[in-house]
Each structure stands twice: as structure tokens, then as C-alpha cells.
N, C-alpha and C. Protein backbone atom coordinates (compact mmCIF):
# COMPACT_ATOMS: atom_id res chain seq x y z
N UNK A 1 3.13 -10.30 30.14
CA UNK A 1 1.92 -11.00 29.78
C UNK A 1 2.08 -12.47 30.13
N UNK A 2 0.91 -13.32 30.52
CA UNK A 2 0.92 -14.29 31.13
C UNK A 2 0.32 -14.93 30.05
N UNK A 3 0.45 -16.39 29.94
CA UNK A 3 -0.50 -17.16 28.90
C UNK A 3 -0.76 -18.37 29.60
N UNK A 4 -2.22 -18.72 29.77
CA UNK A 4 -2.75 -19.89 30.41
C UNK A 4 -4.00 -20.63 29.47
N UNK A 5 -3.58 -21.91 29.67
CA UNK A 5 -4.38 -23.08 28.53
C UNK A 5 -5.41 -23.55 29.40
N UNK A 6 -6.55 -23.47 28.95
CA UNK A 6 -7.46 -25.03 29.83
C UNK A 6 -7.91 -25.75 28.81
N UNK A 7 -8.08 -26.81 28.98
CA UNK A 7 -8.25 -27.80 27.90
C UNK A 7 -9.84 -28.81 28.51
N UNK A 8 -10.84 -29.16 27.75
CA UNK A 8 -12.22 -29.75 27.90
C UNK A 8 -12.09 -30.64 26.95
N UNK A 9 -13.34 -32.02 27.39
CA UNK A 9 -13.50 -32.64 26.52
C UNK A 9 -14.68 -33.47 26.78
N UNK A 10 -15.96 -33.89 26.16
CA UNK A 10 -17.06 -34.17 26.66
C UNK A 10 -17.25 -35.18 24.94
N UNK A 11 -18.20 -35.96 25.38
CA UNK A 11 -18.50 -37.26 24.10
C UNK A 11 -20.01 -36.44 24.26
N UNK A 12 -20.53 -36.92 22.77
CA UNK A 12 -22.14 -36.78 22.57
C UNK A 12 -22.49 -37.70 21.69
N UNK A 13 -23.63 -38.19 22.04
CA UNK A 13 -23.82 -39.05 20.92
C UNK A 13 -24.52 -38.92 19.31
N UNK A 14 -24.22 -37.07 19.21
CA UNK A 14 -24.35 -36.96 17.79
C UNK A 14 -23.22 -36.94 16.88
N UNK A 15 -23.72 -36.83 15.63
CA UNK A 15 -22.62 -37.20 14.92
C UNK A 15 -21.55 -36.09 14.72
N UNK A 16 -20.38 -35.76 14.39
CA UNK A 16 -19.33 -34.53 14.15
C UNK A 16 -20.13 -33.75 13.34
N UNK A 17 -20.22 -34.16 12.28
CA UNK A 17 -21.19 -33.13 11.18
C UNK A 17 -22.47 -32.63 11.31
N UNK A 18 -22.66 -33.15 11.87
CA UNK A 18 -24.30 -32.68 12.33
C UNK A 18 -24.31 -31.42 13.51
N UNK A 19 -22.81 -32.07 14.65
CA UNK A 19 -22.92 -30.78 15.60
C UNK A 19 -21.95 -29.62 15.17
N UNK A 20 -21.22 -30.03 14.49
CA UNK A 20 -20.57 -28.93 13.43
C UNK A 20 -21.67 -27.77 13.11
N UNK A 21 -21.97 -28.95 12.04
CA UNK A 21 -23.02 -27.25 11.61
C UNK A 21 -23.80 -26.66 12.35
N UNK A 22 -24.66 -27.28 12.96
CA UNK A 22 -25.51 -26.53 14.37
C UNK A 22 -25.04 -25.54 15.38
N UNK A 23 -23.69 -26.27 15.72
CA UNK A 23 -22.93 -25.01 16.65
C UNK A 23 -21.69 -24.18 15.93
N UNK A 24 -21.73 -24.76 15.09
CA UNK A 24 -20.82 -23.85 14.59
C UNK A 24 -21.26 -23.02 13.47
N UNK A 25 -21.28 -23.69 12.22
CA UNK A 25 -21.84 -23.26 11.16
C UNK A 25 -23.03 -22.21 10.78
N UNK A 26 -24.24 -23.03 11.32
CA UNK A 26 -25.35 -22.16 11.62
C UNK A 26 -25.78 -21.92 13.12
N UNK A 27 -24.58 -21.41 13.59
CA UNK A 27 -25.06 -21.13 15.10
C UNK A 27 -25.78 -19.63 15.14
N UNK A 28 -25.74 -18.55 14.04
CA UNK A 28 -25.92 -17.72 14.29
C UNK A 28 -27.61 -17.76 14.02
N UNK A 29 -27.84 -18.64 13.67
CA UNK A 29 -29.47 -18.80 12.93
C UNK A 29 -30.21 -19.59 14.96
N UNK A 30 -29.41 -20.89 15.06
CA UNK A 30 -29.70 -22.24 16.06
C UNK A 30 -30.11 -21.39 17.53
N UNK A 31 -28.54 -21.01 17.78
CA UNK A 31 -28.07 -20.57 19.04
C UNK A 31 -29.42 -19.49 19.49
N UNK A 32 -29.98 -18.51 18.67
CA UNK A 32 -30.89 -17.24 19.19
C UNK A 32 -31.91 -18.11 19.50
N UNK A 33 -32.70 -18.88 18.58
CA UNK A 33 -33.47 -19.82 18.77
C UNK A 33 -33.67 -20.61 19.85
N UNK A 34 -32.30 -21.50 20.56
CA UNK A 34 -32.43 -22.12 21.16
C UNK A 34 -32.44 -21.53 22.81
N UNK A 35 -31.78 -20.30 22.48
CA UNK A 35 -31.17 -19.55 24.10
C UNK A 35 -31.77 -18.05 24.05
N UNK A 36 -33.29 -18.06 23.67
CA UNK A 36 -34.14 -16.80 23.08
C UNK A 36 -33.82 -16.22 24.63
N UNK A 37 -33.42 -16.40 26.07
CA UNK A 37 -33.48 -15.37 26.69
C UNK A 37 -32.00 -15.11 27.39
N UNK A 38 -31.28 -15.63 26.57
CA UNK A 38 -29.38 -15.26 26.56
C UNK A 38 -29.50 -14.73 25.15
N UNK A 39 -29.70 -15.02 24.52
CA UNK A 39 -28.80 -14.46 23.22
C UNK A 39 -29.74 -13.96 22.24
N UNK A 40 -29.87 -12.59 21.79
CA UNK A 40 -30.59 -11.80 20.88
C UNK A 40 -30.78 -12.18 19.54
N UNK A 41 -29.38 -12.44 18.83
CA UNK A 41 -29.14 -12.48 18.01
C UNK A 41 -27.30 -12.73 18.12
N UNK A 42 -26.73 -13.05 16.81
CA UNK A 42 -25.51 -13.47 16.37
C UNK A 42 -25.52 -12.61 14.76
N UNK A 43 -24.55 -11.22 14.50
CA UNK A 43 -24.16 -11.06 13.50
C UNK A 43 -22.89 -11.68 12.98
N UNK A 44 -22.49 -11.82 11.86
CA UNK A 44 -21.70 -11.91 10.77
C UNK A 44 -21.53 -11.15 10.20
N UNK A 45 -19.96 -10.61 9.81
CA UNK A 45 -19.89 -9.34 9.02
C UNK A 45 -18.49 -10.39 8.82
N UNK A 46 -18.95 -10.65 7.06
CA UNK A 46 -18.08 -10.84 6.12
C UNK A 46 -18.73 -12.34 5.87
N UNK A 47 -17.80 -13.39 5.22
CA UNK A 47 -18.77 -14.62 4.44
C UNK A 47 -18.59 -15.18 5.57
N UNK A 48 -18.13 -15.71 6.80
CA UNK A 48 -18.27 -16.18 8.03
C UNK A 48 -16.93 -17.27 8.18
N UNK A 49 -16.36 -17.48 7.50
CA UNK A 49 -14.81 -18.26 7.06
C UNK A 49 -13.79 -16.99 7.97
N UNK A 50 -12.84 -17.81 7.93
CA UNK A 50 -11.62 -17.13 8.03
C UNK A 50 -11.57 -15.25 8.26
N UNK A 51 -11.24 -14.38 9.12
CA UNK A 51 -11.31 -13.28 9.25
C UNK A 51 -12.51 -12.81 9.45
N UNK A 52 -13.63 -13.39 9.64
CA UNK A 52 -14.76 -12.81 9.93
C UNK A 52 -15.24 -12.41 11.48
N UNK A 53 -16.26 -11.64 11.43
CA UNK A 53 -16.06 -10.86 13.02
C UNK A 53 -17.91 -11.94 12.98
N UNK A 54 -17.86 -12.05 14.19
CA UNK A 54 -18.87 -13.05 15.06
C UNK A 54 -19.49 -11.75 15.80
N UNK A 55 -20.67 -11.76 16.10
CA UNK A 55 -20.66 -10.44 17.08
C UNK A 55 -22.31 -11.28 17.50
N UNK A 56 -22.04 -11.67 19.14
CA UNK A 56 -23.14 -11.83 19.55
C UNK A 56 -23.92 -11.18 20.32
N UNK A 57 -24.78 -10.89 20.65
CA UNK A 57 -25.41 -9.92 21.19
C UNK A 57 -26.67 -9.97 21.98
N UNK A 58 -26.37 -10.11 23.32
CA UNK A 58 -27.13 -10.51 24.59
C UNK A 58 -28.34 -9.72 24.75
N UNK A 59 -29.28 -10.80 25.45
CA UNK A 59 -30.59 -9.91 25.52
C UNK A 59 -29.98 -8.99 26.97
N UNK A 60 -31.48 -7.43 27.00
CA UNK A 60 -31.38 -7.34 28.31
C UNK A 60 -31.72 -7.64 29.47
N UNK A 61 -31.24 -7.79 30.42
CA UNK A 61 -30.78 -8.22 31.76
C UNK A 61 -31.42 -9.60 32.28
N UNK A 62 -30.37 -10.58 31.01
CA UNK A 62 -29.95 -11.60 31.32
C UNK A 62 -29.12 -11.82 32.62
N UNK A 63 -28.63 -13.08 33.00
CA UNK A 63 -27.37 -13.00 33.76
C UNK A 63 -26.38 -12.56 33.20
N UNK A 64 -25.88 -13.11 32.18
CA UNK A 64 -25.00 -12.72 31.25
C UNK A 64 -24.48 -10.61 31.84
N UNK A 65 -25.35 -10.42 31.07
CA UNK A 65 -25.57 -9.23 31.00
C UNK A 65 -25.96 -8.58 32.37
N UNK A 66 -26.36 -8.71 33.13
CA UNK A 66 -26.48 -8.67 33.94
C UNK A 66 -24.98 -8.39 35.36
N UNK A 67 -24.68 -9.30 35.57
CA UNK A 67 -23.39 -9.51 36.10
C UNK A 67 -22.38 -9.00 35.50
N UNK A 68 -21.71 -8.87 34.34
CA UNK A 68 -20.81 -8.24 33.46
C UNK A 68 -20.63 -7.04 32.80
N UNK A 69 -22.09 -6.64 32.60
CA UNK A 69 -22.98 -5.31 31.79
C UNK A 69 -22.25 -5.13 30.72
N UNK A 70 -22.35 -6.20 29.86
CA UNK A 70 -22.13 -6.67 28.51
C UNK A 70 -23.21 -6.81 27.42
N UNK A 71 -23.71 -6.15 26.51
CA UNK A 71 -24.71 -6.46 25.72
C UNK A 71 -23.84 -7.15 24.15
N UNK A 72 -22.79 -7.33 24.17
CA UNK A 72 -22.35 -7.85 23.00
C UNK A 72 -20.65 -8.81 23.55
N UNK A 73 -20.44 -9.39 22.19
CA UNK A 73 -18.98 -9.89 22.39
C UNK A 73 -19.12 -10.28 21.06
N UNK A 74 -17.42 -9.56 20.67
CA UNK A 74 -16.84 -9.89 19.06
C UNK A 74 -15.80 -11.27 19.38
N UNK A 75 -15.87 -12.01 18.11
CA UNK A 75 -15.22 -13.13 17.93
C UNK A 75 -14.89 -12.65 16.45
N UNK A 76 -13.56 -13.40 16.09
CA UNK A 76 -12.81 -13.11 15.06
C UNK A 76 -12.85 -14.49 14.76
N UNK A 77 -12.88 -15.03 13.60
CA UNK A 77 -13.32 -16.48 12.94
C UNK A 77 -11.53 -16.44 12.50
N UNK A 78 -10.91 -17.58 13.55
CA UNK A 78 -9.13 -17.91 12.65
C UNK A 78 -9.15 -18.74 11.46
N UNK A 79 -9.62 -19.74 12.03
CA UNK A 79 -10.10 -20.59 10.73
C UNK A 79 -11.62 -21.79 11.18
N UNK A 80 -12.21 -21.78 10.33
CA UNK A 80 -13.77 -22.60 9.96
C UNK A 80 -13.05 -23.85 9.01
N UNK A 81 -12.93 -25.14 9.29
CA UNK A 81 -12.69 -25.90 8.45
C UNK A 81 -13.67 -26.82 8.27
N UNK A 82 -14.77 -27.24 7.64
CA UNK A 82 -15.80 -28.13 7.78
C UNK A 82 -15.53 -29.43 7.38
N UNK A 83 -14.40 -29.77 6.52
CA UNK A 83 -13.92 -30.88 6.35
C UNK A 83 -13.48 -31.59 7.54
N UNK A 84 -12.55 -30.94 8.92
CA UNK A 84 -11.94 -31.57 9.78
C UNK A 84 -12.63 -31.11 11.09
N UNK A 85 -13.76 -30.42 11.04
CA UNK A 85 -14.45 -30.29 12.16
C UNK A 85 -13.59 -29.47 12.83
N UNK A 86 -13.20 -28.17 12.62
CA UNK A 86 -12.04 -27.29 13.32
C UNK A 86 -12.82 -26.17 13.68
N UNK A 87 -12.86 -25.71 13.96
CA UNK A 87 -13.16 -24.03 14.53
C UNK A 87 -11.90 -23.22 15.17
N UNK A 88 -11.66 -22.20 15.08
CA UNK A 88 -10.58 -21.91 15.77
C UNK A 88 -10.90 -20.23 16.15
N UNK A 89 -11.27 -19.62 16.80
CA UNK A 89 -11.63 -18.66 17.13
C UNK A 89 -10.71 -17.39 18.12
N UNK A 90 -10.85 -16.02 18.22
CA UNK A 90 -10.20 -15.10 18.99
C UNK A 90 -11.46 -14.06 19.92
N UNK A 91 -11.48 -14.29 21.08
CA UNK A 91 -12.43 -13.60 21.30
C UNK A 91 -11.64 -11.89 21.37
N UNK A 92 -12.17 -10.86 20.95
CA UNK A 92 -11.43 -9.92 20.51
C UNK A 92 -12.08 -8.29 21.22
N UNK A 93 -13.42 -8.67 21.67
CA UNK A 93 -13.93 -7.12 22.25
C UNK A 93 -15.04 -7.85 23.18
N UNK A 94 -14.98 -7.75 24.30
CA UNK A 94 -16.28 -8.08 25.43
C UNK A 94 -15.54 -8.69 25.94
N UNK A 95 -16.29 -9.60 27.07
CA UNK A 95 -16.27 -10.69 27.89
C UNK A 95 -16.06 -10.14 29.47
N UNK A 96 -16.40 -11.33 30.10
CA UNK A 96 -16.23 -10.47 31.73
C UNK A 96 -14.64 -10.46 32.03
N UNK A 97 -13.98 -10.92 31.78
CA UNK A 97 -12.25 -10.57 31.97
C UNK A 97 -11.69 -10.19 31.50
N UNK A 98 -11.98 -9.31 30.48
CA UNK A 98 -11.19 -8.35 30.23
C UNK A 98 -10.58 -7.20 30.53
N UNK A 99 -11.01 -6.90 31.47
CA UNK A 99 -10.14 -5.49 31.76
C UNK A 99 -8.63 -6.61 32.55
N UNK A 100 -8.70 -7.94 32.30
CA UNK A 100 -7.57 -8.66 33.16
C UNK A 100 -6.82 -9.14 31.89
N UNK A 101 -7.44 -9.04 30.80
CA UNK A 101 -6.95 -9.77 29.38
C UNK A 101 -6.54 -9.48 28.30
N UNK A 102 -5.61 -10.06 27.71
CA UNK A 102 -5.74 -9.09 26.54
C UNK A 102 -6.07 -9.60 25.20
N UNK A 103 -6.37 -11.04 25.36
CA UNK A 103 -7.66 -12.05 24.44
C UNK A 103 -7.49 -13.39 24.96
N UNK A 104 -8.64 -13.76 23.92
CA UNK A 104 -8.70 -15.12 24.45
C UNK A 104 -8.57 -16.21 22.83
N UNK A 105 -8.18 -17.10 22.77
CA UNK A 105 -8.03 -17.91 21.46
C UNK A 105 -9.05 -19.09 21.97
N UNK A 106 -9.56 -19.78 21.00
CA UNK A 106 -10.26 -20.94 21.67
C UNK A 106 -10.11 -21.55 20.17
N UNK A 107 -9.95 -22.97 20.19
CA UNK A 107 -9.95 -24.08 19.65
C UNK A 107 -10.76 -25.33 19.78
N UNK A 108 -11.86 -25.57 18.76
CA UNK A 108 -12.83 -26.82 18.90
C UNK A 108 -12.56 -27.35 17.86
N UNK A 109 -12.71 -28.79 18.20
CA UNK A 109 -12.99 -30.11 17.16
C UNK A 109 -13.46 -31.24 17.50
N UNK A 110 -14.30 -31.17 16.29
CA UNK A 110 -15.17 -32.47 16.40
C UNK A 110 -14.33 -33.80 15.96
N UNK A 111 -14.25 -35.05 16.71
CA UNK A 111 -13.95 -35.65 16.36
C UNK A 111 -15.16 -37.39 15.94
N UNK A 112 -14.89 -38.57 15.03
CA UNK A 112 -16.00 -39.02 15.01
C UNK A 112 -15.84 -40.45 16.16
N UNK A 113 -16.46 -40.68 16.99
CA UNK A 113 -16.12 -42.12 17.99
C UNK A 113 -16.71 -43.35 17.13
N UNK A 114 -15.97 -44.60 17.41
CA UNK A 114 -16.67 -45.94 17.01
C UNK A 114 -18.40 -45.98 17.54
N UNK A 115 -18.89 -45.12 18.25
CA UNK A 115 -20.17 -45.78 18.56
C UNK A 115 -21.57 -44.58 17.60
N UNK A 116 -20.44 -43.98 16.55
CA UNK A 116 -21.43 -42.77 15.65
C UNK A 116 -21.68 -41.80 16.26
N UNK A 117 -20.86 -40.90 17.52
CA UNK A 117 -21.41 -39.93 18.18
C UNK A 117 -20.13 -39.01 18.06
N UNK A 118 -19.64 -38.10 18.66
CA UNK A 118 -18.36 -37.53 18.45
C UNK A 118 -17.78 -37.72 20.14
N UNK A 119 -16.35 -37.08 19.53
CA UNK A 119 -15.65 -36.75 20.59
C UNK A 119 -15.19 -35.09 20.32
N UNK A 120 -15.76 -34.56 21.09
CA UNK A 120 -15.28 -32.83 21.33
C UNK A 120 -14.30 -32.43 22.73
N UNK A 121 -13.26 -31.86 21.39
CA UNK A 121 -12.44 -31.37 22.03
C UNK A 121 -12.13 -29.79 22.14
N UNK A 122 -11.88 -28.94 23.65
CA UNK A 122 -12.09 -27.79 23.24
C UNK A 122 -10.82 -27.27 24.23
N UNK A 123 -10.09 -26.35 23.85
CA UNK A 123 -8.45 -25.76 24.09
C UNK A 123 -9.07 -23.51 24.20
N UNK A 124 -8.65 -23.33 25.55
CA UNK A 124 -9.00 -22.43 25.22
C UNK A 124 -7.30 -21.92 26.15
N UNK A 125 -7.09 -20.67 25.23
CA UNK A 125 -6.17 -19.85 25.86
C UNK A 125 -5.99 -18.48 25.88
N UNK A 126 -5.82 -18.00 27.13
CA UNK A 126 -5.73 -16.57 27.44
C UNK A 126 -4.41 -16.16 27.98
N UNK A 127 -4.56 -14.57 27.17
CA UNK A 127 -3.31 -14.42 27.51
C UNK A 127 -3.84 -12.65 28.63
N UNK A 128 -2.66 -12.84 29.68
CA UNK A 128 -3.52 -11.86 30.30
C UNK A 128 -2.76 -10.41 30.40
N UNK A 129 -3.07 -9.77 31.05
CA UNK A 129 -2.40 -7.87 30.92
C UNK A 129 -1.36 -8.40 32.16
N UNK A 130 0.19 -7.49 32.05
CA UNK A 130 0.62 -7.54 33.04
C UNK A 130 1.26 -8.79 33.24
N UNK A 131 1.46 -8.88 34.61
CA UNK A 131 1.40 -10.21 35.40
C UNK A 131 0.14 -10.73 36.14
N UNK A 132 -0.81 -10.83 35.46
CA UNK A 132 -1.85 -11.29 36.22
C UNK A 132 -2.15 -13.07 36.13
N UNK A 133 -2.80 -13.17 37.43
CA UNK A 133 -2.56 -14.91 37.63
C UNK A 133 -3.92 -15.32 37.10
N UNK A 134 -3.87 -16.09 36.05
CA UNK A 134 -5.33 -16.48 36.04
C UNK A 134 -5.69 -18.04 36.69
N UNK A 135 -6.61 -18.35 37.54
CA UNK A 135 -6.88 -19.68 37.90
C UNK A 135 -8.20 -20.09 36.72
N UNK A 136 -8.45 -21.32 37.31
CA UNK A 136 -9.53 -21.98 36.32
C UNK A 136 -10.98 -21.93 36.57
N UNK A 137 -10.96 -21.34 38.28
CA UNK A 137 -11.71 -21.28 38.81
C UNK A 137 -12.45 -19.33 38.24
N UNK A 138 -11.31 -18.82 37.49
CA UNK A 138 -11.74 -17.55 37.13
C UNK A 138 -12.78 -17.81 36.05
N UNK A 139 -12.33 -18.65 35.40
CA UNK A 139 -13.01 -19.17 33.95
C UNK A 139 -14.06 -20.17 33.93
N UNK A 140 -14.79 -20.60 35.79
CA UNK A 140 -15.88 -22.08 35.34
C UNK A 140 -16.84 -21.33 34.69
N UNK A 141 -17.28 -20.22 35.44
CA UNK A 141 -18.83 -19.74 34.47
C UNK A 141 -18.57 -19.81 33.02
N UNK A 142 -17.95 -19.29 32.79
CA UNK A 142 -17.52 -19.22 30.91
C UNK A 142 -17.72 -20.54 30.85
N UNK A 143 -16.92 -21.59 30.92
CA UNK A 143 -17.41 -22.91 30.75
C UNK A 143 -18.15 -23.60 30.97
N UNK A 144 -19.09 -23.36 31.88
CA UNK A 144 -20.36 -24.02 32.21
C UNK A 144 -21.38 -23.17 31.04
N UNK A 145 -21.25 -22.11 31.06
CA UNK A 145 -22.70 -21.52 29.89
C UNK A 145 -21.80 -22.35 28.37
N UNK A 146 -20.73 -22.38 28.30
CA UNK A 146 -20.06 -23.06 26.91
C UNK A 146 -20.92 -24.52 26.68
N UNK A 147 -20.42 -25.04 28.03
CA UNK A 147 -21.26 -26.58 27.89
C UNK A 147 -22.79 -26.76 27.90
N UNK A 148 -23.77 -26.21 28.39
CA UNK A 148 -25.10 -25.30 28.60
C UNK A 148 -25.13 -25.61 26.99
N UNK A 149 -24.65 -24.64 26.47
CA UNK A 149 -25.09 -24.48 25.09
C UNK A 149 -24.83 -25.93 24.20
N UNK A 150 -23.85 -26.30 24.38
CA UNK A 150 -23.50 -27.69 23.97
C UNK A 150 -24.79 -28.75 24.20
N UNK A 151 -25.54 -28.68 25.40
CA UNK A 151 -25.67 -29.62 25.59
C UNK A 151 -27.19 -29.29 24.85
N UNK A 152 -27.74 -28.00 25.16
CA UNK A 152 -28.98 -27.63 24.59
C UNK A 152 -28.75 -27.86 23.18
N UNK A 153 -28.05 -28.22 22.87
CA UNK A 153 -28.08 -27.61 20.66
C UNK A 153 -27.90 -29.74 20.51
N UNK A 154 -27.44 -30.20 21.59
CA UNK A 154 -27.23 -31.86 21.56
C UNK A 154 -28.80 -32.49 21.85
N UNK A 155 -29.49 -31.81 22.76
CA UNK A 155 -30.79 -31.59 22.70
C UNK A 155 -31.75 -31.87 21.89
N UNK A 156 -31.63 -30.72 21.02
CA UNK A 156 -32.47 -30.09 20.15
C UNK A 156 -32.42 -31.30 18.90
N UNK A 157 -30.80 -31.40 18.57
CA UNK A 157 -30.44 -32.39 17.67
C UNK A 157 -31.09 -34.18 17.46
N UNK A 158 -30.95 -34.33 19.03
CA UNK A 158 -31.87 -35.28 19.14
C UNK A 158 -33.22 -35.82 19.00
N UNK A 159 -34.18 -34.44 19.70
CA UNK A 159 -35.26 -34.89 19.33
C UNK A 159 -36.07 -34.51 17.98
N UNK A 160 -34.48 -34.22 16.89
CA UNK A 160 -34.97 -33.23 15.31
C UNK A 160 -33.96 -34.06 14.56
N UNK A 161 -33.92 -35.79 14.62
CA UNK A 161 -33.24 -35.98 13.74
C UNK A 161 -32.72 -36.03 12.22
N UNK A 162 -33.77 -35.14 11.88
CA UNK A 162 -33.42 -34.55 10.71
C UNK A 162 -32.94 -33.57 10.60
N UNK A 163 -32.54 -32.56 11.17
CA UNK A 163 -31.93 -31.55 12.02
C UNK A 163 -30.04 -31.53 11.04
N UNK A 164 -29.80 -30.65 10.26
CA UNK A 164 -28.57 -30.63 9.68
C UNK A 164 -28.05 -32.02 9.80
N UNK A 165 -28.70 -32.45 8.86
CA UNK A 165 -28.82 -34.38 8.57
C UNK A 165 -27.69 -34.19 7.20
């Protein structure tokens, strides 16, 4: 088994707590809302902390879905810390690389900048089947729809500044 890190990092000028809860917190409410023709819905099965299964669930024939022929992907919640802006996540059933993988861990945090906006930082690592080589270039789509969503929910935040105020 192989294990490979990529590491992101992008400034916004909302605040940590505010994009906390939006993308993280209540993403399962935000995210359908905001990406009504990617994403169906977002279940929760259990209080949504620690050990909880994420299960999102793609419209049909999105790209998403489309290209992958994926109508869902489970996430396992490692730890939710809302005090330190942590997320720490396992993606655990779906995704388009998997039959190359054998998960993926991902790590976000909000951090707060001198100018009231954050600094996000995001660590993702896969570990793969075998000896298989993963490049970064395997992983831009995943990261471009990651940032996509980032930037839409930074969006939304803006022109709703009352918005998980």
C-alpha cells in the first residue's frame, strides 16, 4: 500500500465560524440547496460528531455521476470540533478511485486572518491498493468540484450576511 498527501490552501474573506458551519456543520441542509443539480441530498446517520456516516447522494446524470456512475459517497465523521474549526473526515464507500484505493482521510481547518476572513487549510490523504502510483493530476477534478463548492457556499455567505452570523 502506497500513501500520498496533497495539501491546499485558499484565504476567504469570511469569517472561520461562519464558514464552519455552512460547510461543515450544516452542509447537509446548505450544500443540496446551493448545488440543487450535483447534490440530491446529504444524509446523517447518527448525531453528526465523531463516528458518524455522511452519505451524500448525487442527482441523476450529473457529471459527477455521470463519468463515475456513482449516485452516492459515504464519509465517516473522525472528528467535528467547532471550537478549533477542525473537520477531519474518511471517505469510506464511493468515489471515482476507488477500485485504485483503499480510502481517503481528509483534514480541514479554519483558521481566523488579521483582516476578519479565514485562512483554510485542507490535507488530504490516500492510501492506495497494491503498489499503485498516485499523481496529483489523478486527484485535480476532486479538487476543483472541492473548491467549486467552497467558493459557492463563500458566495452565498456574502450576499446573506446574516447567514450563520
Amino acid at each position: 500500500m502506497g500513501v500520498f498527501t496533497f495539501s491546499d490552501e485558499f484565504t476567504s474573506p469570511i469569517p472561520p465560524a461562519r464558514l464552519f458551519k455552512a460547510l461543515i456543520v450544516d452542509s447537509h441542509n446548505l450544500i443540496p440547496k446551493l448545488m440543487p443539480q450535483a447534490v440530491k441530498s446529504i444524509d446523517i446517520i447518527g448525531d453528526g460528531g465523531a463516528g458518524s456516516i455522511r452519505q451524500i447522494n448525487f442527482t441523476e446524470g450529473n457529471n459527477f455521476s455521470l463519468r463515475s456512475h456513482l449516485s452516492f459517497v459515504k464519509n465517516r465523521v473522525d472528528e467535528l470540533n467547532e471550537e478549533t474549526f477542525t473537520y477531519k473526515y474518511t471517505l469510506i464507500e464511493g468515489g471515482p478511485l476507488m477500485d485504485k484505493l483503499e480510502s481517503i482521510s481528509y483534514e480541514v481547518k479554519f483558521e481566523p486572518t488579521p483582516e476578519g476572513g479565514s485562512k483554510n487549510k485542507m490535507r488530504s490523504t490516500y492510501y492506495t491498493k497494491g503498489d499503485i502510483e498516485l499523481k496529483e493530476e489523478d486527484i485535480k477534478e476532486g479538487k476543483s468540484r472541492a473548491l467549486g463548492m467552497y467558493k459557492l457556499c463563500e458566495a452565498y455567505l456574502t450576499q446573506n450576511p446574516e447567514a450563520y452570523a
